[in-house]
Structures are given as C-alpha cells and as structure tokens.
N, C-alpha and C. Protein backbone atom coordinates (compact mmCIF):
# COMPACT_ATOMS: atom_id res chain seq x y z
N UNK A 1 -10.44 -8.96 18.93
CA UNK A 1 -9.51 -9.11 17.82
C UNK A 1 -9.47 -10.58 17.44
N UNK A 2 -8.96 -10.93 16.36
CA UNK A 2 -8.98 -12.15 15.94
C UNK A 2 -7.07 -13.00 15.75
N UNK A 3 -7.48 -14.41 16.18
CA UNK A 3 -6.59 -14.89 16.30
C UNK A 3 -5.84 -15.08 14.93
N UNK A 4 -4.09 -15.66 14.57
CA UNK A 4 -3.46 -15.74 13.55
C UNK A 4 -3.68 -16.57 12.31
N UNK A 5 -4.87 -17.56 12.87
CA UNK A 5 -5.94 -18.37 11.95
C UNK A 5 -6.91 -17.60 10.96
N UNK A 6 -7.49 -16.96 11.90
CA UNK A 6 -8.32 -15.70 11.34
C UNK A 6 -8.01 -14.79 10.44
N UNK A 7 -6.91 -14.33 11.17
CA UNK A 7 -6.15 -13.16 10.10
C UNK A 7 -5.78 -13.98 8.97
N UNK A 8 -5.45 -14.94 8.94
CA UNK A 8 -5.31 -16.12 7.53
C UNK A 8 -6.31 -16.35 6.57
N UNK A 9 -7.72 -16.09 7.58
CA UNK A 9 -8.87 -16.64 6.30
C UNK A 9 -9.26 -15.17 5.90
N UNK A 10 -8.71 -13.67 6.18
CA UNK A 10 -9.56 -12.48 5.85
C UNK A 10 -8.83 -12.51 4.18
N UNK A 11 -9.43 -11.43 4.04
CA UNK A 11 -8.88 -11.06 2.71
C UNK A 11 -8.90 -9.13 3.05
N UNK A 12 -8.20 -8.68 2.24
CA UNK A 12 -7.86 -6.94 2.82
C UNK A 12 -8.87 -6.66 1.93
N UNK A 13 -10.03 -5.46 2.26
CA UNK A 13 -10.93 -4.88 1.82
C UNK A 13 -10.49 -3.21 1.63
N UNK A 14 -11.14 -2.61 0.35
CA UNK A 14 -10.62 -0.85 0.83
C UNK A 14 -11.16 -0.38 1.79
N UNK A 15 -10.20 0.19 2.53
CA UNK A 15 -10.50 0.56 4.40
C UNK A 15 -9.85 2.40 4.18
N UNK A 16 -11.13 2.90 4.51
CA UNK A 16 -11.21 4.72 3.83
C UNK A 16 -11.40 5.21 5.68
N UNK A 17 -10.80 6.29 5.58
CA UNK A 17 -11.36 7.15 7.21
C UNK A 17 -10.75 6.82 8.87
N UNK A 18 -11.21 7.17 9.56
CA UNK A 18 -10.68 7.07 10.40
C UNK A 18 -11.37 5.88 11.41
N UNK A 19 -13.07 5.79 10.62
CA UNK A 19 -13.31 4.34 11.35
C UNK A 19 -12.82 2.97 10.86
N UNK A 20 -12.26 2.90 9.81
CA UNK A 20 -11.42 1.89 9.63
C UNK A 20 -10.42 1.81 10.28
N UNK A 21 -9.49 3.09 11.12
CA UNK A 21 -8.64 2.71 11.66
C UNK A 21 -8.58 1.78 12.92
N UNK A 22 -7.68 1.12 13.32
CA UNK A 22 -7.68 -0.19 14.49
C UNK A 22 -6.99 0.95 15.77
N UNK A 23 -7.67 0.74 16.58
CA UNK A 23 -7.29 1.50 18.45
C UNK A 23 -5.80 1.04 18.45
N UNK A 24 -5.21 1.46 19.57
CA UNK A 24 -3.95 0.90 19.76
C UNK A 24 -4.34 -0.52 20.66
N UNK A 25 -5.47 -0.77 21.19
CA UNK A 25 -5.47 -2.10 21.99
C UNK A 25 -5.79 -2.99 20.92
N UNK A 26 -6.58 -2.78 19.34
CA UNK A 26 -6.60 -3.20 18.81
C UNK A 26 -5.35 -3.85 17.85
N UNK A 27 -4.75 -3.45 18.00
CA UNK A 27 -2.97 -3.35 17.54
C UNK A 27 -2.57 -4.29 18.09
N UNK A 28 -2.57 -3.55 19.35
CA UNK A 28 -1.82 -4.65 20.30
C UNK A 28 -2.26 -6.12 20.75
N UNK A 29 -3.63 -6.33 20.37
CA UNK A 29 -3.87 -7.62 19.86
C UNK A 29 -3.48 -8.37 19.10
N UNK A 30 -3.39 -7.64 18.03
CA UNK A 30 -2.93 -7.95 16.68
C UNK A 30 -1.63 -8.71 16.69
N UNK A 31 -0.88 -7.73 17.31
CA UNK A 31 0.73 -8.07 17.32
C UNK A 31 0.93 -9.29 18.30
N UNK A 32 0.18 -9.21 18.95
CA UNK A 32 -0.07 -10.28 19.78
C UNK A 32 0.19 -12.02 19.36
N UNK A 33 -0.37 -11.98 17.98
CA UNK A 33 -0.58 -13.02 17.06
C UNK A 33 0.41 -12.67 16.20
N UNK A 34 1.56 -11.88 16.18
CA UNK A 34 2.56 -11.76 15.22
C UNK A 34 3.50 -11.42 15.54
N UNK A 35 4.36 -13.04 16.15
CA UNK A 35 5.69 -12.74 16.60
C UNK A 35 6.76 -12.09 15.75
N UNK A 36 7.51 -11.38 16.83
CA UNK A 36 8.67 -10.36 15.59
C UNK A 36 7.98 -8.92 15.40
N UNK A 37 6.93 -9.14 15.00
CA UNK A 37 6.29 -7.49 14.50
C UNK A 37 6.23 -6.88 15.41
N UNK A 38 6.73 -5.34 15.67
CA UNK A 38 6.22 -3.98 16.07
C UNK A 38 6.07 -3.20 15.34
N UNK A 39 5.45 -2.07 16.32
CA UNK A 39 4.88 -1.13 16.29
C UNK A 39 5.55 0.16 16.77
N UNK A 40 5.95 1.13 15.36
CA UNK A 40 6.42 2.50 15.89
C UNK A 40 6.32 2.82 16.34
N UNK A 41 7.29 3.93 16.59
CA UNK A 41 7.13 5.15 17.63
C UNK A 41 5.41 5.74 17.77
N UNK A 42 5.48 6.40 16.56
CA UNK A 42 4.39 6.98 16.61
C UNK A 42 3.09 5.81 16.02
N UNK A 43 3.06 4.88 16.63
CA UNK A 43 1.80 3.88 15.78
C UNK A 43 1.73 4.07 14.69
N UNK A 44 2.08 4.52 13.83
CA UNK A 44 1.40 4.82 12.69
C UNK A 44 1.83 3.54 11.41
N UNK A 45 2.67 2.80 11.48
CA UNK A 45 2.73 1.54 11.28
C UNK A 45 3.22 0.08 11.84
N UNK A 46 3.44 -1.01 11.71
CA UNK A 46 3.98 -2.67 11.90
C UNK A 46 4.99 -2.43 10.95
N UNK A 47 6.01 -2.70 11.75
CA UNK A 47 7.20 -3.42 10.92
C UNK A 47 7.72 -5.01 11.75
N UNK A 48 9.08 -5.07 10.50
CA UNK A 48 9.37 -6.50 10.74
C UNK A 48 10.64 -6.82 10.04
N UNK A 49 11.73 -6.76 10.80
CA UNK A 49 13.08 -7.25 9.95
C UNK A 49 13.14 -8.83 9.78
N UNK A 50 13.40 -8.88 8.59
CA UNK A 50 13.42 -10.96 8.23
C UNK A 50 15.29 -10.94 7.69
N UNK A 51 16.05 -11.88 8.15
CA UNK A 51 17.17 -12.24 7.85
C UNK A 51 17.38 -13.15 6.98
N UNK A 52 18.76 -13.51 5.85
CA UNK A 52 18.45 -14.21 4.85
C UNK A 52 20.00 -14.47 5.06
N UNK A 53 20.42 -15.55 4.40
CA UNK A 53 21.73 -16.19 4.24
C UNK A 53 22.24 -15.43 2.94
N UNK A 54 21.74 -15.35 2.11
CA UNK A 54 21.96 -13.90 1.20
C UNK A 54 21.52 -13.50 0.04
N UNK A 55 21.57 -13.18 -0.81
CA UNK A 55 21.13 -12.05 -1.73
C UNK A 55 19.64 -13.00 -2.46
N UNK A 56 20.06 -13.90 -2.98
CA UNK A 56 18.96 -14.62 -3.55
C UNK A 56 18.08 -15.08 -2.68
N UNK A 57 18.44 -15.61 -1.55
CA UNK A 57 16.86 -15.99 -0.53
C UNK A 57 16.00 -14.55 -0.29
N UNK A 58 17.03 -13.67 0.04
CA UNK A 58 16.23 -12.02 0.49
C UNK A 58 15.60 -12.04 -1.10
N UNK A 59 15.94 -12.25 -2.11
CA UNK A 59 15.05 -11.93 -3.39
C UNK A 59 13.94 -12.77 -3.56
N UNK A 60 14.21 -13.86 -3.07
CA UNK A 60 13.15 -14.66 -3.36
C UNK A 60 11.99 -14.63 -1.90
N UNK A 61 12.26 -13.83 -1.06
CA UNK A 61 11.65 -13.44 -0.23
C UNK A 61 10.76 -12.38 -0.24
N UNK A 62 11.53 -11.05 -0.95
CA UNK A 62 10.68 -10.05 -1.33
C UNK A 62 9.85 -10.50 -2.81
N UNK A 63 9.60 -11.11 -3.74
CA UNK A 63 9.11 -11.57 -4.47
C UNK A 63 7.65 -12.19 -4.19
N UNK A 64 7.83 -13.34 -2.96
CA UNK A 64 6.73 -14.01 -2.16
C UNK A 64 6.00 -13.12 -1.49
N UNK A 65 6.64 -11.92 -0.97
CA UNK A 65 5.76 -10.42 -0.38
C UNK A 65 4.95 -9.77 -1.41
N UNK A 66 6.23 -9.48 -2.51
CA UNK A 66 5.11 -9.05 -3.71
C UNK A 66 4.13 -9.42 -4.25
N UNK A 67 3.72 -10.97 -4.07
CA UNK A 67 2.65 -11.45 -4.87
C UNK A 67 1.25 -11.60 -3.85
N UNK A 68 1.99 -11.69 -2.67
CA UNK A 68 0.91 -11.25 -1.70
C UNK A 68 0.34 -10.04 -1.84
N UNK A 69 1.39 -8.63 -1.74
CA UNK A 69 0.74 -7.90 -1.56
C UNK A 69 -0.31 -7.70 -3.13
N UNK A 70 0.08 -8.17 -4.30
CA UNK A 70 -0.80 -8.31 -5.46
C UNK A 70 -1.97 -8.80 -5.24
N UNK A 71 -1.97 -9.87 -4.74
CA UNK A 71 -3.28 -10.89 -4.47
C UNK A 71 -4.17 -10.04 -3.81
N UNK A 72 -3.35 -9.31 -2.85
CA UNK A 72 -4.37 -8.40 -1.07
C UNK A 72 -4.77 -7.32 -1.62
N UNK A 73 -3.97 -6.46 -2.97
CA UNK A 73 -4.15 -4.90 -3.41
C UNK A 73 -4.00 -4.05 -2.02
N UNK A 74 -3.10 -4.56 -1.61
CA UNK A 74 -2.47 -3.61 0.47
C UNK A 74 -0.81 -3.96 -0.04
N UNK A 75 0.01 -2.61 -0.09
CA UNK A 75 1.07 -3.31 -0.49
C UNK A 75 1.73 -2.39 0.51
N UNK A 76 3.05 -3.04 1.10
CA UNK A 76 3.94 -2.27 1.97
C UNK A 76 5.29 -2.27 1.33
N UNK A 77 5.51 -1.30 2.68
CA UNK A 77 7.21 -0.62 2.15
C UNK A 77 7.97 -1.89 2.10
N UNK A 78 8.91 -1.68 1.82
CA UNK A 78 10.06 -2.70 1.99
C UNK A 78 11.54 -1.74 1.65
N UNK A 79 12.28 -2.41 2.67
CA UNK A 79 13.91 -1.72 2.84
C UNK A 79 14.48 -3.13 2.50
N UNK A 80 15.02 -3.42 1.10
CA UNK A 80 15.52 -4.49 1.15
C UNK A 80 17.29 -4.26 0.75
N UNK A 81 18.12 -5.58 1.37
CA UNK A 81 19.60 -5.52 1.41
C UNK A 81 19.76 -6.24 1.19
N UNK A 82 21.28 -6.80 0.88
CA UNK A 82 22.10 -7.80 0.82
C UNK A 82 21.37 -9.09 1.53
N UNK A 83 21.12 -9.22 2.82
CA UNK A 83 20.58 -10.38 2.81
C UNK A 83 19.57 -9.86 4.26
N UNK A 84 18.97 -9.14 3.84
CA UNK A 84 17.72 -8.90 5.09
C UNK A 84 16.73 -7.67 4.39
N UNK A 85 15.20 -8.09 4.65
CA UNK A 85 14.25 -7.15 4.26
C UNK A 85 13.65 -6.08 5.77
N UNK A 86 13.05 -5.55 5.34
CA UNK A 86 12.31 -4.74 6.29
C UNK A 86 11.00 -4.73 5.52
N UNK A 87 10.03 -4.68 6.76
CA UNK A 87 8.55 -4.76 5.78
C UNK A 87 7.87 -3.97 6.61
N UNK A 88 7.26 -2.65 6.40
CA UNK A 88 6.43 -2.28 6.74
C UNK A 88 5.44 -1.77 6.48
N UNK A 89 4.17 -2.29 7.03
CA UNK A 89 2.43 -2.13 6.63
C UNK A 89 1.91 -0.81 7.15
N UNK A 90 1.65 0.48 6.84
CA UNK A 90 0.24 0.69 7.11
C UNK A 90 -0.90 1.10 6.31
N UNK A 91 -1.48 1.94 6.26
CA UNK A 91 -2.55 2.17 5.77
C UNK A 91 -3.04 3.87 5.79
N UNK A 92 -2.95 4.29 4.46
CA UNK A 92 -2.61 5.66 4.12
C UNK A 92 -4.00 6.11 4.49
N UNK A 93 -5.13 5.14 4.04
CA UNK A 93 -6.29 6.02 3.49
C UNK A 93 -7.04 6.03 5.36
N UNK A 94 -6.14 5.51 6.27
CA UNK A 94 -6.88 5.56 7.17
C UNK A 94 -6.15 6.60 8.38
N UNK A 95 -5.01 6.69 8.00
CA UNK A 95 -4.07 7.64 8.37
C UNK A 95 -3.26 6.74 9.66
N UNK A 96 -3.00 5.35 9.35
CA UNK A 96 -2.62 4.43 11.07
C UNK A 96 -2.56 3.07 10.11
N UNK A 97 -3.35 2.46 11.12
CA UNK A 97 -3.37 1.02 11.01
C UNK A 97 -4.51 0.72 10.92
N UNK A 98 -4.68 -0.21 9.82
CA UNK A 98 -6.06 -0.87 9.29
C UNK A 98 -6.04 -2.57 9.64
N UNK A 99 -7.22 -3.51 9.49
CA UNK A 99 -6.97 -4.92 9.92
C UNK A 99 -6.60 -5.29 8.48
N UNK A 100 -6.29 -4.41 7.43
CA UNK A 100 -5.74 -5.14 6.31
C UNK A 100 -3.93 -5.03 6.40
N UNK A 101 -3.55 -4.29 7.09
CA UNK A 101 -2.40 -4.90 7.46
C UNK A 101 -1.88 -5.74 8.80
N UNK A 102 -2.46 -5.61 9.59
CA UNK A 102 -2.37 -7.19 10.39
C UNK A 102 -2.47 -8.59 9.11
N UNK A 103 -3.75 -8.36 8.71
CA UNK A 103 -4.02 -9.75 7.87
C UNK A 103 -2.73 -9.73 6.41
N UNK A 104 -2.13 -8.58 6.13
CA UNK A 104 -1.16 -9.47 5.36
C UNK A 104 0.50 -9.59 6.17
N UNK A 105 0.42 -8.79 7.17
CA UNK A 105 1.61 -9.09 8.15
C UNK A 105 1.51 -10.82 8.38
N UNK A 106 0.17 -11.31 8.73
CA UNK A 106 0.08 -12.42 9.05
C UNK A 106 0.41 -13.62 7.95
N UNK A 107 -0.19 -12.92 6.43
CA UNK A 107 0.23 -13.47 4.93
C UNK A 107 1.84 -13.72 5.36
N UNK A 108 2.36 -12.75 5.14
CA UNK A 108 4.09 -12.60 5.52
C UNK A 108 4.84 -13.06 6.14
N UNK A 109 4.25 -13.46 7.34
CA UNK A 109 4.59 -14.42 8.03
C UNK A 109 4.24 -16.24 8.15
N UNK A 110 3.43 -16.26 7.79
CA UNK A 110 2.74 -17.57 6.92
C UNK A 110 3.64 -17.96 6.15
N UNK A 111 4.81 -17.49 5.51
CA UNK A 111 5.74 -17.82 4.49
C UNK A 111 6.55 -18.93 5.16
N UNK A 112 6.69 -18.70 6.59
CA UNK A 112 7.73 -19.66 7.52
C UNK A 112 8.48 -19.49 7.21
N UNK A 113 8.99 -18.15 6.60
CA UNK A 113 10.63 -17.90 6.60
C UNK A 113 11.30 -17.34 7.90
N UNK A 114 12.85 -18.35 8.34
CA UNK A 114 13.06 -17.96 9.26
C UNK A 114 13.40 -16.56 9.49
N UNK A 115 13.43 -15.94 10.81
CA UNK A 115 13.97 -14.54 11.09
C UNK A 115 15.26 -14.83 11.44
C-alpha cells in the first residue's frame, strides 16, 4: 500500500468490478495513513466525523470537499450539521472500497482542518 504522500500524488481513476476492490489488509493500510478514519461494520465504506466551531466553518468545509470531490469525479456522502460533517467514501461500482477513496479521504484530510 502506499504511504499519505502517495495517496496525495494519485488522482481517482474509474475503478469497475470486484478487482478494483482493495482486501481488508489493503484498507487497513490505508487507514493506517489516515488518522481519524474508519472503517464500518460491514467494510463496505471509510468514514470520518470533522468538528467545526459552527455553521459557516462546517460550510466552508463541506464546500472544500465538494470541489475535491469535482476535481477526483469520486464523490462521497456527507451528513452535514450545525457545526460537524460526516464524510463517507466508498465505491459503488466496486461494491467496497476502491484506492480512489483512500486517495480522496487523504484529499480531505490534506485540508488541515482540525477534528
């Protein structure tokens, strides 16, 4: 697996099937390099609660997600509130987890917004 540098220089490619999907040791590498993030119950995606002092930083937070996920064409859920988001990545066409959501979990976190 590749380190949080790495996941910085990829870019998300369309990832179809089940060999695009990432193992769970592959995961767990992953997360490895992405403090804060887990991994569901059932693997089947990364999440990540981010905290905000309030309404406008959480907006201007999910905004900086959105243009990522624009740039990546990999876009995740988001549960957003009063002053905290939820973000979670996976990857439909692979039925799990793909390395295009590690690499924009890692985008997401690259923001240096505190948790």
């Amino acid at each position: 697996m590749t380190d949080f540098t790495s996941l910085l220089r990829q870019h998300c490619r369309p990832r179809k099937g089940k060999e695009d999907a990432l193992s769970a040791t592959e995961v767990g590498l992953g997360l490895a390099e992405l403090p804060g993030w887990q991994i569901d119950a059932n693997g089947g995606e990364i999440r990540k609660e981010f905290r905000f002092a309030d309404y406008f930083h959480t907006m201007a937070f999910v905004n900086a997600v959105a243009s990522i996920a624009h740039r990546e064409d990999h876009h995740p859920d988001l549960e957003v509130h009063y002053n905290r988001c939820l973000v979670r990545y996976s990857t439909h066409d692979v039925g799990g987890l793909s390395l295009n959501d590690l690499i924009c979990a890692a985008r997401v976190e690259d923001l240096r917004v505190p948790s």
